[in-house]
Protein backbone atom coordinates (compact mmCIF):
# COMPACT_ATOMS: atom_id res chain seq x y z
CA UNK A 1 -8.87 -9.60 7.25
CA UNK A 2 -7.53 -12.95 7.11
CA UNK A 3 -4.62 -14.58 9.39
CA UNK A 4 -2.27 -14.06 6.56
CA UNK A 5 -3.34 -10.47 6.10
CA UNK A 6 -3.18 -9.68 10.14
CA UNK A 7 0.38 -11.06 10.30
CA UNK A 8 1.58 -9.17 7.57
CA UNK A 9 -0.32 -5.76 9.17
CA UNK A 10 1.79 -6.84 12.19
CA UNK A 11 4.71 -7.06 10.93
CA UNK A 12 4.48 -3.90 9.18
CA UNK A 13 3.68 -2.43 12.41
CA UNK A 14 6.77 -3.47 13.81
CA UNK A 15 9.05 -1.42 10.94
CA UNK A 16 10.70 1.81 11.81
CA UNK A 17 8.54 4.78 10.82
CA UNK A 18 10.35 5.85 7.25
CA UNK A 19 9.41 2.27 6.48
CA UNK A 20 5.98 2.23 7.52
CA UNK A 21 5.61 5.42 5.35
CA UNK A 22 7.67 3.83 2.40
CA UNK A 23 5.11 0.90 2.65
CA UNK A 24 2.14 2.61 2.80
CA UNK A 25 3.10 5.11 -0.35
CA UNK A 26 3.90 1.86 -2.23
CA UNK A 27 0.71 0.04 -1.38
CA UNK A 28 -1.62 3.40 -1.97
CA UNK A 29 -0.27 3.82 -5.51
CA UNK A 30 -1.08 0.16 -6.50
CA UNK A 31 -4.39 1.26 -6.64
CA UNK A 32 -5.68 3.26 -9.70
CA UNK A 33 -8.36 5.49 -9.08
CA UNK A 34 -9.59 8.66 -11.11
CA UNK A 35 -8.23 11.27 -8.53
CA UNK A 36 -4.68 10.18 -8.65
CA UNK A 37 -3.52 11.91 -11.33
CA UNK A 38 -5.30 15.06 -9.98
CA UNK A 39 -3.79 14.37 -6.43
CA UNK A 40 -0.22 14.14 -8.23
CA UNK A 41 -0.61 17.24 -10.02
CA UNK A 42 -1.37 19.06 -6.60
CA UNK A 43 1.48 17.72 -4.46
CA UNK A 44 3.72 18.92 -7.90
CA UNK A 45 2.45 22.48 -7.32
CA UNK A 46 2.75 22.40 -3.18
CA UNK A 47 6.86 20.92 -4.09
CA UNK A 48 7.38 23.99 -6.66
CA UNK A 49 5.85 26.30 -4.48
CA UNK A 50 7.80 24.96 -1.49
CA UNK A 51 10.75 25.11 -3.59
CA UNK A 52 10.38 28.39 -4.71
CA UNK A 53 9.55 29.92 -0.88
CA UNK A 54 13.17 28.25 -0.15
CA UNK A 55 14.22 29.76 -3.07
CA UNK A 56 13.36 33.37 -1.78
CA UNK A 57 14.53 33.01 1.58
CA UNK A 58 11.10 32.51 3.17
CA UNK A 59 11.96 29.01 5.05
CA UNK A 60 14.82 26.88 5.63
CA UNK A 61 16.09 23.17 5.28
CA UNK A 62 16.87 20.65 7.65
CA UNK A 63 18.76 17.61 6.35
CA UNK A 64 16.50 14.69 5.55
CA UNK A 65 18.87 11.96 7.19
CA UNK A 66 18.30 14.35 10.37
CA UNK A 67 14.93 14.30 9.59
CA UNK A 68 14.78 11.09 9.10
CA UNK A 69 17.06 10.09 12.08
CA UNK A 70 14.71 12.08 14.42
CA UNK A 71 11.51 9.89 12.83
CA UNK A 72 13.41 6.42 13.96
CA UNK A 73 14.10 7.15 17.00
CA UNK A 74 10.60 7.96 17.95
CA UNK A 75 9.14 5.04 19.87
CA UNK A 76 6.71 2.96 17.64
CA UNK A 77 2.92 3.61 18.33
């Protein structure tokens, strides 16, 4: 990696969690590679499914902003 690419790694690094994550989700889908679309169509079934379980009663919600609340305040690893 080069000195450019190490500061950048460390200053990601130093982001709050939901940050890191949004990072990392925008730098993994800058790459095109066969699977993706295959990968998409799976996480689209797991959120249906997950949405119809709420649906029936079979798990609850939390808030995100509590969720995500909970993520920032967890000390950076």
């Amino acid at each position: 990696m080069t000195g450019h690419g190490k500061r950048v790694l460390e200053e990601a690094l130093a982001l709050p969690p939901t940050e890191r994550a949004a990072l990392v989700e925008e730098l993994l889908s800058s790459f095109e590679f066969a699977s993706r679309q295959e990968i998409d169509a799976l996480w689209a079934a797991e959120a249906e499914d997950r949405i119809d379980a709420y649906e029936r009663g079979e798990t609850c919600s939390i808030p995100a902003q509590r969720v995500f609340d909970r993520i920032d305040r967890q000390p950076a690893q």
